[in-house]
N, C-alpha and C. Protein backbone atom coordinates (compact mmCIF):
# COMPACT_ATOMS: atom_id res chain seq x y z
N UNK A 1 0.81 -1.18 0.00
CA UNK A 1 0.00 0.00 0.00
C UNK A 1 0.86 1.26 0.00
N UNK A 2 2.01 0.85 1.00
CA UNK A 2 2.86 2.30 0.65
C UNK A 2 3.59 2.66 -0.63
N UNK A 3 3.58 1.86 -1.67
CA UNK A 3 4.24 2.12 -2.52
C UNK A 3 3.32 2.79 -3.52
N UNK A 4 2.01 2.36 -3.70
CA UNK A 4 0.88 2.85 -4.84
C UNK A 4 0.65 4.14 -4.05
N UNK A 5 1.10 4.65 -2.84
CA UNK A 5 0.67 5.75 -2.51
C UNK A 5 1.97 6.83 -2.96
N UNK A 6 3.15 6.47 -2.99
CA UNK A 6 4.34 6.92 -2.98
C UNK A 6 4.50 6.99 -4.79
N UNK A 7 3.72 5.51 -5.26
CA UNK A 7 3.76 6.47 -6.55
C UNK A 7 2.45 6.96 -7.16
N UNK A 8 1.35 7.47 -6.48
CA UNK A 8 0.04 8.12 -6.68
C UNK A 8 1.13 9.62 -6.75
N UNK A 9 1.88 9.94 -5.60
CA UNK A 9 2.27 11.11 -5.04
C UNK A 9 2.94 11.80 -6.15
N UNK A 10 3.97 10.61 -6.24
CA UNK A 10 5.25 11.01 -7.72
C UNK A 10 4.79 11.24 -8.80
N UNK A 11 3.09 10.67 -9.43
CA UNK A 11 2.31 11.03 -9.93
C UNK A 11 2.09 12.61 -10.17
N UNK A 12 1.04 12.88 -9.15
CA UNK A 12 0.92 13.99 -9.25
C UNK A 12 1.77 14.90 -9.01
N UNK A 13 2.78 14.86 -8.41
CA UNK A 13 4.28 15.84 -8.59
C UNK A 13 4.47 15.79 -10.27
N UNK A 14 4.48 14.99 -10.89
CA UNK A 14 4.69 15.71 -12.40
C UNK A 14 3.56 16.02 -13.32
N UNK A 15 2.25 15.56 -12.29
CA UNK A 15 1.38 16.51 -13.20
C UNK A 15 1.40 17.72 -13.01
N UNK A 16 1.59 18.17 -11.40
CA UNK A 16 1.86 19.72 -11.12
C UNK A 16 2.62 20.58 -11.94
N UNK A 17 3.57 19.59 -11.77
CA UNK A 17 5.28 20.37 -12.87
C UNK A 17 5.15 20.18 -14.02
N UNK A 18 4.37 19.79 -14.48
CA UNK A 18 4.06 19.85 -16.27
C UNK A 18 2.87 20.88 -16.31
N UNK A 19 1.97 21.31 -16.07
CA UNK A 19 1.00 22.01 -15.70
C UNK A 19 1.91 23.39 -15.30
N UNK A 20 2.83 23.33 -14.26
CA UNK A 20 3.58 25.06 -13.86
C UNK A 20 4.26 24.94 -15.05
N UNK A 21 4.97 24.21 -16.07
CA UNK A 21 6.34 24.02 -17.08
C UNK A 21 5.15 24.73 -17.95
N UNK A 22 4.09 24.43 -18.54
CA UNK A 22 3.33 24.79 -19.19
C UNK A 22 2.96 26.06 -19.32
N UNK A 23 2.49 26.50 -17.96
CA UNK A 23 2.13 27.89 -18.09
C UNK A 23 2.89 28.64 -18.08
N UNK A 24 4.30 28.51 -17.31
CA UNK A 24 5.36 29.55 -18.07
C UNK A 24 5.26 29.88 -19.49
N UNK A 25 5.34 28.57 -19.94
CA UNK A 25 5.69 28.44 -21.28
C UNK A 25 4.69 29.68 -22.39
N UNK A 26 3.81 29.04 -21.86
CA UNK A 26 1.62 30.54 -22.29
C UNK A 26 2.59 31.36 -21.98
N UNK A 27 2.83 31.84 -20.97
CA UNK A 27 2.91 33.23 -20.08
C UNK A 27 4.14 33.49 -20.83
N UNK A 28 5.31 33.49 -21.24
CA UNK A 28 6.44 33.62 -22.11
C UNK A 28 6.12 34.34 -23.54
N UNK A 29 5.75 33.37 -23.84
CA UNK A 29 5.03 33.17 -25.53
C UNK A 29 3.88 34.84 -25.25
N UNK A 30 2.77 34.34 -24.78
CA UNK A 30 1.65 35.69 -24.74
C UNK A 30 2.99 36.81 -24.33
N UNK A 31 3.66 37.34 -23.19
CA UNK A 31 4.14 38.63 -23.14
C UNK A 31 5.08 38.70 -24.52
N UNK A 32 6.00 38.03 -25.17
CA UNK A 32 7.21 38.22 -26.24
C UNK A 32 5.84 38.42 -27.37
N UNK A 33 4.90 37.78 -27.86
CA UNK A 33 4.35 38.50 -28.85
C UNK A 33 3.44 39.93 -28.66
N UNK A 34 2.95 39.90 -27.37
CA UNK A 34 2.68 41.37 -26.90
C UNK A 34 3.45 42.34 -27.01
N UNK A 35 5.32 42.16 -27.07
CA UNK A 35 6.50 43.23 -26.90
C UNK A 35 6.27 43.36 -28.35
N UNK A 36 6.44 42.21 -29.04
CA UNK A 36 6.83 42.77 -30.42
C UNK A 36 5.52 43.21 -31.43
N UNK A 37 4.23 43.34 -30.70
CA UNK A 37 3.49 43.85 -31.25
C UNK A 37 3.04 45.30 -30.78
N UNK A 38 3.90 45.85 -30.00
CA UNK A 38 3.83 46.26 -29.30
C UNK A 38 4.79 47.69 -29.44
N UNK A 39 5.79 47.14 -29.69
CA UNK A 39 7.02 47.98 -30.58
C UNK A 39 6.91 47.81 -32.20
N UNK A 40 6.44 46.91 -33.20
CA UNK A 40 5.61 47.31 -34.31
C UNK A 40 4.91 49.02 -34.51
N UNK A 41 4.00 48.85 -33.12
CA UNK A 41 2.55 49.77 -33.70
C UNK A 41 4.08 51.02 -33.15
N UNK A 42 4.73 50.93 -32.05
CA UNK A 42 5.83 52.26 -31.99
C UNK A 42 6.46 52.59 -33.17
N UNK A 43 6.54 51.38 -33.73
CA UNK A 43 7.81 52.17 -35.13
C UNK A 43 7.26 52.83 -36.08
N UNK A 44 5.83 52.29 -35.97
CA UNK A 44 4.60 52.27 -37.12
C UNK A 44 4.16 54.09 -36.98
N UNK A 45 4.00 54.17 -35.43
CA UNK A 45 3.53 55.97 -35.28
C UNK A 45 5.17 56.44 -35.14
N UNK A 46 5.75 56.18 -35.32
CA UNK A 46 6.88 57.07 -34.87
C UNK A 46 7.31 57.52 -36.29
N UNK A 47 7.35 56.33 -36.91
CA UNK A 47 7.25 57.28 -38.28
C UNK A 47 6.18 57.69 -39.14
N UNK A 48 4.91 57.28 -38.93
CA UNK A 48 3.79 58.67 -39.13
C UNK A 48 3.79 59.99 -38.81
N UNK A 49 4.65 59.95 -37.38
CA UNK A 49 4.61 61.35 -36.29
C UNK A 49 5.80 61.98 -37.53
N UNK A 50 7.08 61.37 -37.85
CA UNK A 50 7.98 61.74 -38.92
C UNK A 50 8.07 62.01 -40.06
N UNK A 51 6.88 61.43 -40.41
CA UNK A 51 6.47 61.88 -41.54
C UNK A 51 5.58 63.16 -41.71
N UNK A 52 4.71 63.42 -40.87
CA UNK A 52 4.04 64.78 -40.52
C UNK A 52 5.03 65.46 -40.47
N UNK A 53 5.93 65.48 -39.62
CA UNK A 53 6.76 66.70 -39.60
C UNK A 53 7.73 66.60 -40.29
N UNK A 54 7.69 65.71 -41.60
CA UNK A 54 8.27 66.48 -42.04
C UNK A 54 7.15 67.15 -43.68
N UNK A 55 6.33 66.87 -43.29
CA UNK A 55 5.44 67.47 -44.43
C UNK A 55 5.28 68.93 -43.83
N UNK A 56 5.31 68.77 -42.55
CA UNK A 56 4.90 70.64 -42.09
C UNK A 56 5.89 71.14 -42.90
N UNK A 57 7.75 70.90 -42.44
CA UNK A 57 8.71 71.76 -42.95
C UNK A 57 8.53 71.72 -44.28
N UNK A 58 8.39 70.83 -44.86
CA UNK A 58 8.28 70.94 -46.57
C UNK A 58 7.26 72.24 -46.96
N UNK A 59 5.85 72.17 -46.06
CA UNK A 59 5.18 73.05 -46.17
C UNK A 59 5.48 74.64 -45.96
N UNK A 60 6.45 74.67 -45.20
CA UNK A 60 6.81 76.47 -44.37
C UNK A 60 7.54 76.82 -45.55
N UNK A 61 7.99 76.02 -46.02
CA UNK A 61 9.03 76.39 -47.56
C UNK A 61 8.14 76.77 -48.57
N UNK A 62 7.15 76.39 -48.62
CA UNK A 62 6.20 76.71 -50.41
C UNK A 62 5.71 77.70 -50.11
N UNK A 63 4.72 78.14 -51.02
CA UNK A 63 4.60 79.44 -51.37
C UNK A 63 2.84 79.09 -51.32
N UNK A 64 2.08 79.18 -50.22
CA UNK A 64 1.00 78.23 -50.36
C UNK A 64 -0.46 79.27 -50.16
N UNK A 65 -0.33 80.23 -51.17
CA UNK A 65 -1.00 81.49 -51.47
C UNK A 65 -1.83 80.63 -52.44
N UNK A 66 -1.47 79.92 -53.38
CA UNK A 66 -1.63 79.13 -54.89
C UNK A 66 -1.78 78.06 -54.01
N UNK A 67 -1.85 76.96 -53.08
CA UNK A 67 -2.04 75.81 -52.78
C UNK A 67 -3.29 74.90 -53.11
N UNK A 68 -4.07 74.46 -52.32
CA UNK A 68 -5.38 73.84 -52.73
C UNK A 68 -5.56 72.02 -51.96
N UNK A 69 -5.59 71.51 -52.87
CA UNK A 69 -5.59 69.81 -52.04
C UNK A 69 -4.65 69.41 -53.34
N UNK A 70 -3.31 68.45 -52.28
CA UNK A 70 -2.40 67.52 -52.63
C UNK A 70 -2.12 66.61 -52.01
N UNK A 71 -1.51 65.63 -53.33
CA UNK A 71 -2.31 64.32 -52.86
C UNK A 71 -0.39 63.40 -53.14
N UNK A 72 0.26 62.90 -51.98
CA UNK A 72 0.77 62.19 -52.28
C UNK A 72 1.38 60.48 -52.10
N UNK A 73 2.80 60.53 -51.82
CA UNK A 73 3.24 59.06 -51.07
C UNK A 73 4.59 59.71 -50.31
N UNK A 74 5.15 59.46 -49.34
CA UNK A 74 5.90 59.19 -48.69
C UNK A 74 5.86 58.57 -46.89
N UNK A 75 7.43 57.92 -47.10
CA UNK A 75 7.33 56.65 -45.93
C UNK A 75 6.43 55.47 -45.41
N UNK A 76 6.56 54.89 -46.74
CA UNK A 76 5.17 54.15 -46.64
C UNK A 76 3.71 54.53 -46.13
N UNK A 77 3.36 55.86 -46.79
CA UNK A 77 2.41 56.78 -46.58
C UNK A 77 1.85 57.19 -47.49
N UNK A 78 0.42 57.19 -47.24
CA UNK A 78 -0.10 58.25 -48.26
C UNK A 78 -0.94 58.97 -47.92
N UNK A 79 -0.47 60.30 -48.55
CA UNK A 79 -0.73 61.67 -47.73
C UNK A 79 -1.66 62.58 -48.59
N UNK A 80 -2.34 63.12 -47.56
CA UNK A 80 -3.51 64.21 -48.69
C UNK A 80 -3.57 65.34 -47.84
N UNK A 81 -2.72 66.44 -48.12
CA UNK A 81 -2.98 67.93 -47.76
C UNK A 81 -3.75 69.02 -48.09
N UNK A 82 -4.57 69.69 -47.35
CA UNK A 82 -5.41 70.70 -47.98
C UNK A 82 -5.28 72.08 -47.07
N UNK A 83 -5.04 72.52 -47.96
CA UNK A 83 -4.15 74.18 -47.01
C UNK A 83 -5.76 75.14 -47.59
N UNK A 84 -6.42 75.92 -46.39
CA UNK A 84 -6.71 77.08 -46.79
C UNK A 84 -6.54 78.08 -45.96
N UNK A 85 -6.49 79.30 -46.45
CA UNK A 85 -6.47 80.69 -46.08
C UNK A 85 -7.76 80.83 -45.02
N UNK A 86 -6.96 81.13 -43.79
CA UNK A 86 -8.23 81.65 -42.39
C UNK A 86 -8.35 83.26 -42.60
N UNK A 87 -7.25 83.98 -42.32
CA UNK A 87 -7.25 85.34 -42.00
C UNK A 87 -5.58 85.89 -42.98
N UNK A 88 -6.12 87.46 -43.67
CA UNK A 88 -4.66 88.43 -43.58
C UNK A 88 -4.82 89.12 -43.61
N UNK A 89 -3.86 89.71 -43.07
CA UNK A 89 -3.71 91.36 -42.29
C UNK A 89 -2.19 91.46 -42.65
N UNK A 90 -2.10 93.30 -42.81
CA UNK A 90 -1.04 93.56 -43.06
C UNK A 90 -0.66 94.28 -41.31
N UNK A 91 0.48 93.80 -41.67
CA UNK A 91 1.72 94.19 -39.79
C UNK A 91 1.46 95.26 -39.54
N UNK A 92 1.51 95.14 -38.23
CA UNK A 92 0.40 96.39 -37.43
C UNK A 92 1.51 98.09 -37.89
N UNK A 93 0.93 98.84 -37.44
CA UNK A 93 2.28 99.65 -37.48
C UNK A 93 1.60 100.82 -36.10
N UNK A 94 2.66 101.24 -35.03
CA UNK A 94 2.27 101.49 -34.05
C UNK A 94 2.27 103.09 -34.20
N UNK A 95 1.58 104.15 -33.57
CA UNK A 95 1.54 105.71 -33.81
C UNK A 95 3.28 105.52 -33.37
N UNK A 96 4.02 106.73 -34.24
CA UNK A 96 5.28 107.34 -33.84
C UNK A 96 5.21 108.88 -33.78
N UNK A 97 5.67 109.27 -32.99
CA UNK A 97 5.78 110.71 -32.71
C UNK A 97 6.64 111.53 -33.38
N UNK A 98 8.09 110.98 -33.35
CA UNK A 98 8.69 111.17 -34.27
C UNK A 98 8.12 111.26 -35.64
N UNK A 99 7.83 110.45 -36.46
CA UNK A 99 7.33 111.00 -37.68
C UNK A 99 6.33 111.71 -37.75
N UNK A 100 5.96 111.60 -36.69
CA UNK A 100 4.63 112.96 -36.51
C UNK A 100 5.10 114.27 -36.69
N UNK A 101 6.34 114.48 -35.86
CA UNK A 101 6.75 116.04 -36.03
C UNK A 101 7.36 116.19 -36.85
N UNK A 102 8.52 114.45 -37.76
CA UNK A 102 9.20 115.23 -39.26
C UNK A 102 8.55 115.37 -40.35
N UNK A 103 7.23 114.23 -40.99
CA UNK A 103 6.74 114.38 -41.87
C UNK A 103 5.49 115.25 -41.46
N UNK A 104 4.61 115.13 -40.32
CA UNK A 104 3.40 115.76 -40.27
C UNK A 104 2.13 114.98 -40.12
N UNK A 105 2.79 113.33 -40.08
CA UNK A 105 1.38 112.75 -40.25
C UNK A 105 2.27 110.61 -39.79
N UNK A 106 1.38 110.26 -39.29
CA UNK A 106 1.85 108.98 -38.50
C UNK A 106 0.89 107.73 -38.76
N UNK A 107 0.89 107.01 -39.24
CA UNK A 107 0.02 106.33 -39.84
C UNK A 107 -0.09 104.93 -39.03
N UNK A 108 -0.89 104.87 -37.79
CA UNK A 108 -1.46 103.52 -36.96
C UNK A 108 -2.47 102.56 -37.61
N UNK A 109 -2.11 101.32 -37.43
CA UNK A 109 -3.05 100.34 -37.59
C UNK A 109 -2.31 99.20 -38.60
N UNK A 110 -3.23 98.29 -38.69
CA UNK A 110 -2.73 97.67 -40.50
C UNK A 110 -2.47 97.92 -41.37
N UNK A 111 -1.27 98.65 -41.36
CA UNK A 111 -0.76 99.67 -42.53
C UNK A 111 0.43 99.19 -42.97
N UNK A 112 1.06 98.25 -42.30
CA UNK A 112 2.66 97.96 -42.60
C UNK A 112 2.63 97.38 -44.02
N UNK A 113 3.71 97.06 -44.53
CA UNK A 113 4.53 96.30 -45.93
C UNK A 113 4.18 95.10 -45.89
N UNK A 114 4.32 93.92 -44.57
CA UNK A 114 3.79 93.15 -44.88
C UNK A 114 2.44 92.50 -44.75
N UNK A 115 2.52 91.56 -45.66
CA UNK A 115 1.21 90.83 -45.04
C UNK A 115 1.43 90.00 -44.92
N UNK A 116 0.13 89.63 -43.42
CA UNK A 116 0.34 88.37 -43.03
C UNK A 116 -0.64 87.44 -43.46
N UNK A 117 -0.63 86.08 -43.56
CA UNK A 117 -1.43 85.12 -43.57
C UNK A 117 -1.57 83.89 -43.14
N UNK A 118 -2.41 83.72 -42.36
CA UNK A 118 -2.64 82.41 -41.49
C UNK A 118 -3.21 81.12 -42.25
N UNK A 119 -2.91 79.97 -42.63
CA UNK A 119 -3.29 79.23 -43.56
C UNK A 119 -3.75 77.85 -42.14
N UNK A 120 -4.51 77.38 -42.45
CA UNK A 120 -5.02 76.24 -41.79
C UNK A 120 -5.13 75.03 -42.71
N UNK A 121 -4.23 73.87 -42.01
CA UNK A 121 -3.61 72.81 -42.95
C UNK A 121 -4.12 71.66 -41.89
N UNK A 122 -4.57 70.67 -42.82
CA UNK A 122 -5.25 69.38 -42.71
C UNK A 122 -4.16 68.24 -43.77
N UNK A 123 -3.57 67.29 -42.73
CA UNK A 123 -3.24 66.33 -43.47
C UNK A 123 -3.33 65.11 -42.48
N UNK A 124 -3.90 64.12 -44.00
CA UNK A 124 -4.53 63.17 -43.79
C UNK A 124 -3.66 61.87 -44.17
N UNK A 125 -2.99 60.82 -43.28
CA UNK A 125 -2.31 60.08 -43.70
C UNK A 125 -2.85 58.95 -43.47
N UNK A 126 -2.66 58.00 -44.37
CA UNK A 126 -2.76 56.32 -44.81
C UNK A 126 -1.81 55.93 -45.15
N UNK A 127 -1.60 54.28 -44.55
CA UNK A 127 -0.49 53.53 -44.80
C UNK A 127 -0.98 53.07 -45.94
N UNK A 128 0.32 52.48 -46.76
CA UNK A 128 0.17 51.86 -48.00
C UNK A 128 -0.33 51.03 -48.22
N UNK A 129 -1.99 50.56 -48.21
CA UNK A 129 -1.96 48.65 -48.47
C UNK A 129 -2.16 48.62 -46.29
N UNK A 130 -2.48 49.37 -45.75
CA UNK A 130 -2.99 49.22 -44.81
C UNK A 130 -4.21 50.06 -43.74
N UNK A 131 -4.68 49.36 -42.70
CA UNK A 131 -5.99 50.05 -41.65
C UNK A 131 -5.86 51.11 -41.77
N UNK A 132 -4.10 51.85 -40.95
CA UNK A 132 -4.19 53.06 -40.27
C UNK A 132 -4.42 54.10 -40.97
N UNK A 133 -5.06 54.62 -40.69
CA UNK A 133 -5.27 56.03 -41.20
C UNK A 133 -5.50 57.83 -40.09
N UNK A 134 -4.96 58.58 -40.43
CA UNK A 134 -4.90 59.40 -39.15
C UNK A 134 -5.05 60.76 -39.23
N UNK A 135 -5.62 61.51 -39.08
CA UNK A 135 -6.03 62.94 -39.31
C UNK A 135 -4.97 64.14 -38.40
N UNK A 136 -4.53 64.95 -39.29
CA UNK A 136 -3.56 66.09 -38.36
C UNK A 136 -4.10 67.38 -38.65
N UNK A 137 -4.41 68.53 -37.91
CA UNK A 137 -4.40 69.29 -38.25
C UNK A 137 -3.18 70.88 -37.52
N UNK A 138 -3.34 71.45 -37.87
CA UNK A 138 -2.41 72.48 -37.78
C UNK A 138 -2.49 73.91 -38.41
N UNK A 139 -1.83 74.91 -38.10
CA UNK A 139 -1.46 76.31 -38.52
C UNK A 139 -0.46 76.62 -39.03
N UNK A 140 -0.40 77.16 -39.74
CA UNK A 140 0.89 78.03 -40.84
C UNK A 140 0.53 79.34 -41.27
N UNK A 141 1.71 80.11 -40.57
CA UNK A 141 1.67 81.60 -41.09
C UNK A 141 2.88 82.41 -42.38
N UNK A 142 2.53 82.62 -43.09
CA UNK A 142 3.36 83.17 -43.97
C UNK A 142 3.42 84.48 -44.44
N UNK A 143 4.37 85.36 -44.39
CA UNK A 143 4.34 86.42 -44.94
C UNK A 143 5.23 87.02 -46.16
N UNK A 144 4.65 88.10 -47.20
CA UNK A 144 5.03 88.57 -48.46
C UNK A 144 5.54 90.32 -47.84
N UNK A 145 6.14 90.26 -48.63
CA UNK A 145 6.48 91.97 -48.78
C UNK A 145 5.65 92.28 -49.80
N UNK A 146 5.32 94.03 -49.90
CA UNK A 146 4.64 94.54 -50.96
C UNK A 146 5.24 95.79 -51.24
């Protein structure tokens, strides 16, 4: 009798330990594909976030008086920008006293050389051949001499 009990025991000692060997094993497996799905979707926005910026700088460079909706690809992206005009005003110009007493006359308000213009920009990015898709919006000011 002591022996069928001694090996009932030894028994269940390796069903235990195959059962704990096991669930490490789940528990391993589930967190390592959680990391690397995990750092995927990071690389995935990190260069969306990189790619926005660098469509802003591309944008501060053009001349986006003439703009409208454009439509392109970069970084495994595809991008659709639509710039319009909010507000312009020409640079303030403040009363001077001085030119008050040399010329006779001082000219306050929105009167300056330049103008300004505030453009409000929407870009819309999609991966190539994939789900994500992601909406940005933003401000851009540009100014002309006259």
């Amino acid at each position: 009798m002591k022996i069928l009990n001694k090996k009932a025991f030894t028994l269940l000692e390796i069903v235990v330990s195959l059962f704990i060997i096991t669930s490490v094993i789940f528990c391993s497996t589930t967190v390592y594909n959680f990391y690397h799905r995990a750092k995927y979707k990071q690389r995935l926005y990190e260069q969306m976030y990189v790619t926005v910026l660098s469509l802003k700088e591309w944008l501060e460079l053009q001349d986006l008086s003439t703009w409208g909706v454009k439509e392109g690809c970069l970084n495994e992206f595809e991008y659709r920008i639509k710039v319009s005009p909010v507000k312009k005003l020409k640079n303030y110009v403040y009363f001077n006293p001085l030119q008050m007493m040399l010329i006779g006359e001082s000219k306050e308000g929105n009167t300056g050389v330049f103008t300004l213009t505030l453009y409000e920009v929407k870009i819309r990015l999609q991966r190539v051949g994939g789900r994500i898709r992601k909406d940005f919006f933003f401000y851009i000011t540009q100014y002309k001499t006259e």
